[in-house]
C-alpha atoms as a PDB file:
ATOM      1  CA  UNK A   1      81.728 112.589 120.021  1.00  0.00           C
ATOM      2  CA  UNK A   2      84.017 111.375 117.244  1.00  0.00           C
ATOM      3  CA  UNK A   3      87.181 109.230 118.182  1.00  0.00           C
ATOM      4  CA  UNK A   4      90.809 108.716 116.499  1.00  0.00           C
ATOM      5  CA  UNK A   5      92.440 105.741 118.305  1.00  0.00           C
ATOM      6  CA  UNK A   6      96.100 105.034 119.049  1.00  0.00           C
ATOM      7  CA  UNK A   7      96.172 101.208 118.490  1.00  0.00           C
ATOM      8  CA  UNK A   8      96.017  97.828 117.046  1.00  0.00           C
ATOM      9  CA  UNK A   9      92.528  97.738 115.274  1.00  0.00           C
ATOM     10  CA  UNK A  10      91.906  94.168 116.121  1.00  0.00           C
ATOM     11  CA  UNK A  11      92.425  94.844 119.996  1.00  0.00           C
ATOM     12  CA  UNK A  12      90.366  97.878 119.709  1.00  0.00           C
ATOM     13  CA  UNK A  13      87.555  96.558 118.009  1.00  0.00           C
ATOM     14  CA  UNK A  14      87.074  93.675 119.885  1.00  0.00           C
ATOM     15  CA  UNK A  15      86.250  96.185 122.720  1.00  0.00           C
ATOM     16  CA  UNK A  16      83.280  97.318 120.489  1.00  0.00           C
ATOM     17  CA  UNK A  17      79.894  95.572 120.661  1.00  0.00           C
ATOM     18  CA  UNK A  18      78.534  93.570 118.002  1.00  0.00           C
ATOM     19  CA  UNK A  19      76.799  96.268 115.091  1.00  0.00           C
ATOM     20  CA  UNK A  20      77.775  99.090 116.520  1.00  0.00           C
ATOM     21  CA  UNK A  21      78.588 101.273 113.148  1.00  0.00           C
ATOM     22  CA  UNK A  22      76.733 102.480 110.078  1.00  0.00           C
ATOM     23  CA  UNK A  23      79.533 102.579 107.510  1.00  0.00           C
ATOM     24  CA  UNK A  24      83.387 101.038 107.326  1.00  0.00           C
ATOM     25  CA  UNK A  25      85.646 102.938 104.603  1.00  0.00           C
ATOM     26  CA  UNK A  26      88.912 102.015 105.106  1.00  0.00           C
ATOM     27  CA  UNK A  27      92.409 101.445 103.239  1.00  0.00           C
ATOM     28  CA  UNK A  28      94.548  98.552 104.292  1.00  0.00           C
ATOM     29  CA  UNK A  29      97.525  97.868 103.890  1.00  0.00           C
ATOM     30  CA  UNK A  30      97.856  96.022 100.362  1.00  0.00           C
ATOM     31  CA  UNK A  31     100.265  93.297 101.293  1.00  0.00           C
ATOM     32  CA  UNK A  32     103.276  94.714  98.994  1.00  0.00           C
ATOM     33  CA  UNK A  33     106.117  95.322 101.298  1.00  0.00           C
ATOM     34  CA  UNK A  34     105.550  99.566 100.186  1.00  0.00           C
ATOM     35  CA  UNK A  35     108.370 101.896 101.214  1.00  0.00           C
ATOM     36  CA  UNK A  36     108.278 105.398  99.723  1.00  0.00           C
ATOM     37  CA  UNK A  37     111.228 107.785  98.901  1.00  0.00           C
ATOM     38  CA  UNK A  38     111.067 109.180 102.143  1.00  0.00           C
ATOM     39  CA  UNK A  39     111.591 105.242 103.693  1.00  0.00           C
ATOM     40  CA  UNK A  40     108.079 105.439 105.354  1.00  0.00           C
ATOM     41  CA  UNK A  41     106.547 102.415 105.519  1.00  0.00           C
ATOM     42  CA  UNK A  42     103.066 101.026 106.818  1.00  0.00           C
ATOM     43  CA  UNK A  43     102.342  98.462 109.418  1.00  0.00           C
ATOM     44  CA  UNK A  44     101.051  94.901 108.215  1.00  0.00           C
ATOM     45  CA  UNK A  45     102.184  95.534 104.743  1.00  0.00           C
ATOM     46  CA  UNK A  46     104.649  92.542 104.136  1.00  0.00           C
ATOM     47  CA  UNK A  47     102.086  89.627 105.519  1.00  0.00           C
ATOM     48  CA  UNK A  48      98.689  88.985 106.187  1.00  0.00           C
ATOM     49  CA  UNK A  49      98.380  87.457 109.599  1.00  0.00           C
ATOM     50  CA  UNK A  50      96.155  90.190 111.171  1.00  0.00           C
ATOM     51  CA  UNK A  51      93.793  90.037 107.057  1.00  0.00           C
ATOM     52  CA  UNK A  52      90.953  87.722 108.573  1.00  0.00           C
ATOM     53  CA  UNK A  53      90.892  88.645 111.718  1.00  0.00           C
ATOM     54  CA  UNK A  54      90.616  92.388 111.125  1.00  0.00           C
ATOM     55  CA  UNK A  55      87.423  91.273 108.258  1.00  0.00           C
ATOM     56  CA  UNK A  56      85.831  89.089 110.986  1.00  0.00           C
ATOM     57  CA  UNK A  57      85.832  92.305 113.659  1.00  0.00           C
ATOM     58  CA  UNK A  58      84.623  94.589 110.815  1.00  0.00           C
ATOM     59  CA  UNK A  59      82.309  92.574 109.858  1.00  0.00           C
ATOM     60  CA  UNK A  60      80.767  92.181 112.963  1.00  0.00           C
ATOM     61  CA  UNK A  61      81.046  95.323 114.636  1.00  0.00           C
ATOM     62  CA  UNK A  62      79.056  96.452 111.537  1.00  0.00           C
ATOM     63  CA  UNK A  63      75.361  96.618 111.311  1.00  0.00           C
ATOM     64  CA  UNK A  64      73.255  94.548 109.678  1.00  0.00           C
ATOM     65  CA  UNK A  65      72.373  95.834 106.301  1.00  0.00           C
ATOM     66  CA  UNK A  66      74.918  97.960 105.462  1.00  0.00           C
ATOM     67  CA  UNK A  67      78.008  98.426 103.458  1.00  0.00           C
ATOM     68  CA  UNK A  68      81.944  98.532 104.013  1.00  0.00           C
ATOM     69  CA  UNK A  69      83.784 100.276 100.995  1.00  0.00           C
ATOM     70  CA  UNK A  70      87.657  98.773 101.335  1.00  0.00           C
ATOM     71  CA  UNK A  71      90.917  99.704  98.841  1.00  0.00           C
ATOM     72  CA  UNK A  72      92.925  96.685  98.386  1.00  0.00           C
ATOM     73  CA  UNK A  73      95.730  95.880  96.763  1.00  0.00           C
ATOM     74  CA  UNK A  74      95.240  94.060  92.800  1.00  0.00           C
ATOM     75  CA  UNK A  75      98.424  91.925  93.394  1.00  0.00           C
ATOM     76  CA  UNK A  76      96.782  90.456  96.723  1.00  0.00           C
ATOM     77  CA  UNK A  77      93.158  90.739  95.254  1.00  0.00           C
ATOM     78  CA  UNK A  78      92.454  86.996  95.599  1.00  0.00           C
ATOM     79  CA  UNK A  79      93.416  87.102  99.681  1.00  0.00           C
ATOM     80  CA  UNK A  80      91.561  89.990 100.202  1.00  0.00           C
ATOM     81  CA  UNK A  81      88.322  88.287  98.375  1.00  0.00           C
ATOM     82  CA  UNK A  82      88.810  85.623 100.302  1.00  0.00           C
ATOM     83  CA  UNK A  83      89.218  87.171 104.092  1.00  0.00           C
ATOM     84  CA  UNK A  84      85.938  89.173 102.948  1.00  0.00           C
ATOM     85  CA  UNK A  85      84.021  86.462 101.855  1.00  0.00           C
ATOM     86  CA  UNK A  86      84.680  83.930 105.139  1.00  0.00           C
ATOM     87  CA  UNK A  87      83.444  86.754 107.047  1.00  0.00           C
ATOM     88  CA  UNK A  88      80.354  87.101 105.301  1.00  0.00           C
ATOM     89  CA  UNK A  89      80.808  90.078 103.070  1.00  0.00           C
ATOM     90  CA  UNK A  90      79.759  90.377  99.515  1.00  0.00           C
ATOM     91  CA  UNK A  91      80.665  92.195  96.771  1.00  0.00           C
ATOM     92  CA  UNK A  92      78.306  94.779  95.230  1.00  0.00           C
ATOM     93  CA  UNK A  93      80.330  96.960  93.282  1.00  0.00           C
ATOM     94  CA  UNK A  94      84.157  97.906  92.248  1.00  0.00           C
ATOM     95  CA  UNK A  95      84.753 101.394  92.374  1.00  0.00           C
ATOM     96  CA  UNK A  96      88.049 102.920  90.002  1.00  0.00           C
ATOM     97  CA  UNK A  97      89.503 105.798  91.175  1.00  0.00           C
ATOM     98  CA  UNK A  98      91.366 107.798  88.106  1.00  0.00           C
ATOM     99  CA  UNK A  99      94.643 109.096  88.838  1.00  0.00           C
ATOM    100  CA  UNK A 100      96.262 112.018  86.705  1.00  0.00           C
ATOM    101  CA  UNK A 101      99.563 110.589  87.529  1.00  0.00           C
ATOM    102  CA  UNK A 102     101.087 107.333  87.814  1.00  0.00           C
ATOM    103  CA  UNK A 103     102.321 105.721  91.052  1.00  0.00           C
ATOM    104  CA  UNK A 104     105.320 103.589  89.600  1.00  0.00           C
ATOM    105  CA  UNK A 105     106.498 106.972  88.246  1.00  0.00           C
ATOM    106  CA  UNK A 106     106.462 108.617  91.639  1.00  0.00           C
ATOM    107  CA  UNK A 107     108.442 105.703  93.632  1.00  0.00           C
ATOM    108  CA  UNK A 108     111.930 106.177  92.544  1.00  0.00           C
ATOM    109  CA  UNK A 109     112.702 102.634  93.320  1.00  0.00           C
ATOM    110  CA  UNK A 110     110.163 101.138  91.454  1.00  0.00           C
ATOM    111  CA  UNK A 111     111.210  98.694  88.624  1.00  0.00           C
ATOM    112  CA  UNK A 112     109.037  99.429  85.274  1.00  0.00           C
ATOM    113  CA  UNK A 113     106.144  97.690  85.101  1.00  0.00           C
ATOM    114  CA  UNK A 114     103.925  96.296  82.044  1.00  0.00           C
ATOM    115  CA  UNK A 115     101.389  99.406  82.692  1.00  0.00           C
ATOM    116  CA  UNK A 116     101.694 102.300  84.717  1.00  0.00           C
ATOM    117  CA  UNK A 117      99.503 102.564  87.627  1.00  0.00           C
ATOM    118  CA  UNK A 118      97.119 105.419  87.042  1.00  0.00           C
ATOM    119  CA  UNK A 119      94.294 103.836  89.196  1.00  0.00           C
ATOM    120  CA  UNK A 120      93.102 102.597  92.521  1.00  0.00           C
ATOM    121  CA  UNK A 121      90.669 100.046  93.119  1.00  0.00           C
ATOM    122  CA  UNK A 122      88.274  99.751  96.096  1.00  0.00           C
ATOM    123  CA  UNK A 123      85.367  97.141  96.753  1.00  0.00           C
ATOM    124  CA  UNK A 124      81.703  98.097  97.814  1.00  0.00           C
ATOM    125  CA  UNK A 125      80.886  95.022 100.012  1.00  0.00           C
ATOM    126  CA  UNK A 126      77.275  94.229 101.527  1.00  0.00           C
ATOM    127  CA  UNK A 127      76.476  92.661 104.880  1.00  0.00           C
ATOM    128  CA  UNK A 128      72.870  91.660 104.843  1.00  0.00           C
ATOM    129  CA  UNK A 129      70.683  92.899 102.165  1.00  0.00           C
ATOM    130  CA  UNK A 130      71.304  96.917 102.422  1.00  0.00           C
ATOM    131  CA  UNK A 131      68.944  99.334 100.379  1.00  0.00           C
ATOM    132  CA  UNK A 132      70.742 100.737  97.442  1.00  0.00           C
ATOM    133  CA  UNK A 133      71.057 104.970  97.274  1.00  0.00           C
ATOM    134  CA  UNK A 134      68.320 106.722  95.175  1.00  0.00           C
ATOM    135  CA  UNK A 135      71.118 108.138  93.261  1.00  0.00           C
ATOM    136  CA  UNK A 136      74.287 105.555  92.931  1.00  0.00           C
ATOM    137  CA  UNK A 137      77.784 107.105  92.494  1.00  0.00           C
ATOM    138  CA  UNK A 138      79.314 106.039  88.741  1.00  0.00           C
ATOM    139  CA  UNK A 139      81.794 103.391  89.502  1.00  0.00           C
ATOM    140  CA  UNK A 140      84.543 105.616  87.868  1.00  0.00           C
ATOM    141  CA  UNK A 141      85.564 108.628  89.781  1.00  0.00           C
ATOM    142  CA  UNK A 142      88.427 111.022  90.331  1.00  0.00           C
ATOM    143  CA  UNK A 143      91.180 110.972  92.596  1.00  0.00           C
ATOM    144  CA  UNK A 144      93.191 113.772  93.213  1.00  0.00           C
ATOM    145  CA  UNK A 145      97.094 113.690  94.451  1.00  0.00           C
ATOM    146  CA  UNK A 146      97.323 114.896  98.034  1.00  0.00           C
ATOM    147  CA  UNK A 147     100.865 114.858  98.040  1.00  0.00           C
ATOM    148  CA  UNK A 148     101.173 112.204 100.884  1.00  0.00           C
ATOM    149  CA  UNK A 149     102.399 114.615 102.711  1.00  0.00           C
ATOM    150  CA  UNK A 150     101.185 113.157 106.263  1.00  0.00           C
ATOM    151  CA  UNK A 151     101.145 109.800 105.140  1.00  0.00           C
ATOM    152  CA  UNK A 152     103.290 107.595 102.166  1.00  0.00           C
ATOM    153  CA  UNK A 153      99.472 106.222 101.147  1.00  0.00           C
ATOM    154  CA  UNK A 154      97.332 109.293 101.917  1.00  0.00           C
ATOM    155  CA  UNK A 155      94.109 108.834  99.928  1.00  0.00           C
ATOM    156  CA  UNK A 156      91.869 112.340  99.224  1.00  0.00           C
ATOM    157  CA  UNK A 157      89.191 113.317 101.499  1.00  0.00           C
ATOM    158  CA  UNK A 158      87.858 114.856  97.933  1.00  0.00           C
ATOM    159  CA  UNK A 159      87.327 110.900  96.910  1.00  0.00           C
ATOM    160  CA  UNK A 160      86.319 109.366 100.156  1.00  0.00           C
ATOM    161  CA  UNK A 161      83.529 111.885 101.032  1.00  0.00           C
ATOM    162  CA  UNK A 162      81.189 111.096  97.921  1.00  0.00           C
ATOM    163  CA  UNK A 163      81.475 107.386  99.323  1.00  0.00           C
ATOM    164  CA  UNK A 164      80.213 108.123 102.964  1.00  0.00           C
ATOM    165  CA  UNK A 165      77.637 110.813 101.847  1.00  0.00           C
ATOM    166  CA  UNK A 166      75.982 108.180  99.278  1.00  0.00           C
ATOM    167  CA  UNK A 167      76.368 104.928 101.771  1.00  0.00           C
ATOM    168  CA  UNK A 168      75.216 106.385 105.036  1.00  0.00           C
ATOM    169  CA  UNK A 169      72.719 108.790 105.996  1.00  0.00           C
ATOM    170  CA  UNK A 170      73.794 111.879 107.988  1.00  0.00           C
ATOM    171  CA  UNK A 171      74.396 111.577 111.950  1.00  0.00           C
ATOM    172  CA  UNK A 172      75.833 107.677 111.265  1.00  0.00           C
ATOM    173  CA  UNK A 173      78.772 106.467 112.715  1.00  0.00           C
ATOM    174  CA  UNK A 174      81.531 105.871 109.959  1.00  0.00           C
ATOM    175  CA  UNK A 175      84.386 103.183 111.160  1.00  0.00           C
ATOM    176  CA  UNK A 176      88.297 103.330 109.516  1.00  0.00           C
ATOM    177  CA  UNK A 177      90.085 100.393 111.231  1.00  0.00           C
ATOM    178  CA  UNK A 178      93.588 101.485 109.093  1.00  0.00           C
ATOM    179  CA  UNK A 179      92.818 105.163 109.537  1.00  0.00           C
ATOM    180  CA  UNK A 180      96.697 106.043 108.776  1.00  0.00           C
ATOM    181  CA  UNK A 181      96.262 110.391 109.079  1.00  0.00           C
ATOM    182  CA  UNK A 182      92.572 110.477 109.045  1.00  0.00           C
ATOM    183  CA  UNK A 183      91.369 110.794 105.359  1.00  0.00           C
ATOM    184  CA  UNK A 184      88.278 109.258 105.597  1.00  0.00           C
ATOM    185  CA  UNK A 185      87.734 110.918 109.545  1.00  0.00           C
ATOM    186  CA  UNK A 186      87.865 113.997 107.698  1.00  0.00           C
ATOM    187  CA  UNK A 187      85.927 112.979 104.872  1.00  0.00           C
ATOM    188  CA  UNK A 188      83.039 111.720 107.337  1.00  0.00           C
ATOM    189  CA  UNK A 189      83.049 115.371 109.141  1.00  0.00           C
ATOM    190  CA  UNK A 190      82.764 117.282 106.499  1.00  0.00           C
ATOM    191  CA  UNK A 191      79.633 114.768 105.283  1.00  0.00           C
ATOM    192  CA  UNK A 192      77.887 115.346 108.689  1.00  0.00           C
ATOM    193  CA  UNK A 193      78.600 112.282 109.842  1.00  0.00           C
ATOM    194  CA  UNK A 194      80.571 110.881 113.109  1.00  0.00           C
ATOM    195  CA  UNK A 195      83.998 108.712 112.890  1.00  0.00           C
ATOM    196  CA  UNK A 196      85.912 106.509 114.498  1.00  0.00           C
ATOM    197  CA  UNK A 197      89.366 106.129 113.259  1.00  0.00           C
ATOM    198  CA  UNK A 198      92.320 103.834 114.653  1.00  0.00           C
ATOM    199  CA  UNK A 199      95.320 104.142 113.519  1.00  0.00           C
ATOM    200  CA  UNK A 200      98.661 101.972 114.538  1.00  0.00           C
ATOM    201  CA  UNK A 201     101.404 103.763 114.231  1.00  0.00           C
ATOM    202  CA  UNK A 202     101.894 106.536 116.764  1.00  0.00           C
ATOM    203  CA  UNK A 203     103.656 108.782 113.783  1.00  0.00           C
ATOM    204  CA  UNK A 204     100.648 108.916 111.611  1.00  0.00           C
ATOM    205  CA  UNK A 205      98.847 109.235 114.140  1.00  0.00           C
ATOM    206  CA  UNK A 206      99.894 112.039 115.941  1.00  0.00           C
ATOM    207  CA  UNK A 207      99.573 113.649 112.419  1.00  0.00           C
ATOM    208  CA  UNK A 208      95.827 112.610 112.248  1.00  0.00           C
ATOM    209  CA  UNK A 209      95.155 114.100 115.581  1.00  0.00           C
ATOM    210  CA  UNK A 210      96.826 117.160 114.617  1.00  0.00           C
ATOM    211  CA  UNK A 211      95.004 117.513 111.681  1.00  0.00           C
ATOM    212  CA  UNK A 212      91.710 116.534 113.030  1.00  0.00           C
ATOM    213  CA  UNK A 213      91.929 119.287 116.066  1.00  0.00           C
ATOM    214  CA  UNK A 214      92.291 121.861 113.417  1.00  0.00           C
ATOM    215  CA  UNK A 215      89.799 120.641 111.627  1.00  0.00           C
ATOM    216  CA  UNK A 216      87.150 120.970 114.964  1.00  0.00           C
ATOM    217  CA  UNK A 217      89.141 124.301 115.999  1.00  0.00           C
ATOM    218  CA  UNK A 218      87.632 125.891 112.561  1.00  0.00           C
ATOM    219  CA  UNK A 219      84.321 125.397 113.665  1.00  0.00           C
ATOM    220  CA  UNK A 220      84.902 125.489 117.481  1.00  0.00           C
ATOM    221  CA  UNK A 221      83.466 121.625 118.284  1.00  0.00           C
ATOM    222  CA  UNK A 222      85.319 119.352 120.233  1.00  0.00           C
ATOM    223  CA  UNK A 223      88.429 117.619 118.806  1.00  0.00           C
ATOM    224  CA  UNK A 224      88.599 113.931 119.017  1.00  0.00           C
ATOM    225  CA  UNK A 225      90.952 112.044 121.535  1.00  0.00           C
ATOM    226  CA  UNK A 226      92.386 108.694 122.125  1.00  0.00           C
ATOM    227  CA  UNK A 227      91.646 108.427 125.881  1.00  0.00           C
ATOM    228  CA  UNK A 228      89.214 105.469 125.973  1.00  0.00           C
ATOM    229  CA  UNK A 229      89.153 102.119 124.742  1.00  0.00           C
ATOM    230  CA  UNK A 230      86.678  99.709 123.295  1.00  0.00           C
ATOM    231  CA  UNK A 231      83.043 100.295 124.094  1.00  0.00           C
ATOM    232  CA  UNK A 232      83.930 103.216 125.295  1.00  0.00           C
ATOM    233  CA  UNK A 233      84.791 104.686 122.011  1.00  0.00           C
ATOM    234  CA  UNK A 234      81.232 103.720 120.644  1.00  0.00           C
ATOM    235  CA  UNK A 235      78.935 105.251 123.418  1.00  0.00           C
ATOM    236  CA  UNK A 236      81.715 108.479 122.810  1.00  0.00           C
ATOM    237  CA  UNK A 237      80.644 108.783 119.065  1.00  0.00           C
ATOM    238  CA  UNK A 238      77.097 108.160 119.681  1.00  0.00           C
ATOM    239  CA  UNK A 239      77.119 110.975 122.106  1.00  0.00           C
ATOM    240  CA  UNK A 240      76.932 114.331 119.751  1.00  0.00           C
ATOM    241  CA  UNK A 241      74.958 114.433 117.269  1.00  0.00           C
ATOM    242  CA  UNK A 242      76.483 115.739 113.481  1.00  0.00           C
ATOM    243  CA  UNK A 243      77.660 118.875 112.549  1.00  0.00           C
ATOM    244  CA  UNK A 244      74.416 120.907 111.494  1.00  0.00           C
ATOM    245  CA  UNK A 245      73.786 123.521 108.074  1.00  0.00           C
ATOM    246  CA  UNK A 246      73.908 126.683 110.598  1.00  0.00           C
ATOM    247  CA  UNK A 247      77.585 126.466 111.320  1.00  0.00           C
ATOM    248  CA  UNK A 248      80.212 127.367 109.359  1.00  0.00           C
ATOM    249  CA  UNK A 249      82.135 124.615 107.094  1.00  0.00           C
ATOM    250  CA  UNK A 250      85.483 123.375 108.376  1.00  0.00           C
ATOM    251  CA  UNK A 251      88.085 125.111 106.227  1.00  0.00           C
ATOM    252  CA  UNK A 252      89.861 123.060 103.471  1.00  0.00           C
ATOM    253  CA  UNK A 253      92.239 120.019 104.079  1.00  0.00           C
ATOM    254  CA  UNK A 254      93.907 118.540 100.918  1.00  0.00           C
ATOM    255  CA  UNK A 255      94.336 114.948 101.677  1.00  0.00           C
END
C-alpha cells in the first residue's frame, strides 16, 4: 500500500533500508526565502542545513541503477550540484518545463527582474549505470498552472506523470521526500505505480491526504495513511500491487 508521511524526511528515511525505492521525483525547497501573496511559506527554504543530508538518505535509500528527477532552484544551482554530487549522483539530463505565465508576475512582492521567469528547471540524476527508456522524453516540456491552490509551489501532476511513467516501470515504488500536497503521489497513481510521500508541514499535509483519499475513494482502493514509521512504510508500499487496466481511472485532479 502507498504511504503519505507526516514528518521530517531525514528522520523518516533513515527508518528505510538501504535501496528500498525504484524512482525519487521530488521538489525541494529552492533555498530563496519564498513567501506567496497568501504569506505561505515552505519549510527549509531560507538555509540549507538539512541539503546534504536529505541527498545522502535519497541517495541511498534508492536502488542501484536508477534515477532521481529533482527541481531546484537556478539561484542555488551550484549547492544543489554539489549536495548531489558528494552523494554520488550524476547528472544525465536537464529537463525545462515551459510556463505560459511568468512567476515574478504572479508574486506581487516581487522586485522586476532582468527576465521573467517563464520556466522551471529539474535535473535527471543517475545512481549506478541505469538503462536509458526505449523512448526518452524531449528535454522541453509543458507545464501547466495549477493554481497553487493547496500549496504556494504546487507543481502539475500533468508534468510529473510523463517523468515517472518513462523512469520506472509499472508496480515500482516512487519516493517524494518534499512531497508538499502530493503532486507527484498523484502523478505516480495515476502511472500505475506505488508512492511514498513525506511531507513536513502538517498544513500541506493534511491537504495531501485529503486529496489523496479522494483520489483512492474514485476507484474504491485504500487511501494512504501516516500511521507507521520508517521500514514500516516500505514493507506498506510493497504490499499491493498497482492499480490494474480493468478498473476505472481516478477522476481528474489539477495540480
Amino acid at each position: 500500500m502507498s504511504r503519505f508521511i507526516l514528518g521530517n524526511c531525514i528522520d523518516v528515511m533513515r527508518g528505510f533500508p538501504d535501496r528500498a525505492v525504484d524512482l525519487i521525483v521530488t521538489d525541494p525547497p529552492y533555498l530563496v526565502g519564498f513567501k506567496d501573496r497568501q504569506g505561505r511559506q515552505i519549510a527549509g527554504d531560507v538555509t540549507d542545513e538539512w541539503l546534504q543530508p536529505a541527498t545522502l538518505e535519497m541517495y541511498r535509500v534508492l536502488k542501484k541503477d536508477a534515477l532521481m528527477v529533482s527541481f531546484y532552484g537556478w539561484k542555488r544551482v551550484d549547492r544543489f550540484m554539489a549536495a548531489w554530487k558528494a552523494a554520488g549522483f550524476y547528472a544525465v539530463g536537464q529537463l525545462v518545463f515551459t510556463k505560459n505565465y511568468a512567476s515574478n508576475r504572479r508574486n506581487a512582492r516581487a522586485r522586476r527582474g532582468f527576465v521573467d521567469y517563464c520556466h522551471e528547471g529539474a535535473y535527471v540524476l543517475a545512481k549506478g549505470r541505469p538503462v536509458p527508456p526505449l523512448k526518452p522524453l524531449p528535454d522541453v516540456l509543458p507545464f501547466p498552472y495549477t493554481g497553487n491552490t493547496l500549496h504556494p509551489t504546487q507543481k502539475p501532476v500533468e508534468a510529473l506523470q510523463p517523468l515517472i511513467e518513462s523512469f520506472s516501470a509499472p508496480g515500482a515504488i516512487v519516493l517524494d521526500p518534499f512531497a508538499g500536497s502530493g503532486s507527484t503521489c498523484v502523478a505516480a497513481y495515476r502511472a500505475g505505480r506505488r508512492y511514498i510521500g513525506i511531507e513536513m508541514l502538517a498544513q500541506y499535509h493534511r491537504a495531501g491526504t485529503e486529496r489523496l483519499a479522494a483520489m483512492h475513494r474514485a476507484v474504491n482502493t485504500p487511501a494512504a495513511n501516516g500511521s507507521q514509521t520508517g521500514e514500516g512504510y516500505i514493507q506498506g508500499a510493497g504490499s499491493a500491487g498497482p492499480r490494474t487496466k480493468s478498473k476505472p481511472r481516478p477522476r481528474q485532479l489539477n495540480g
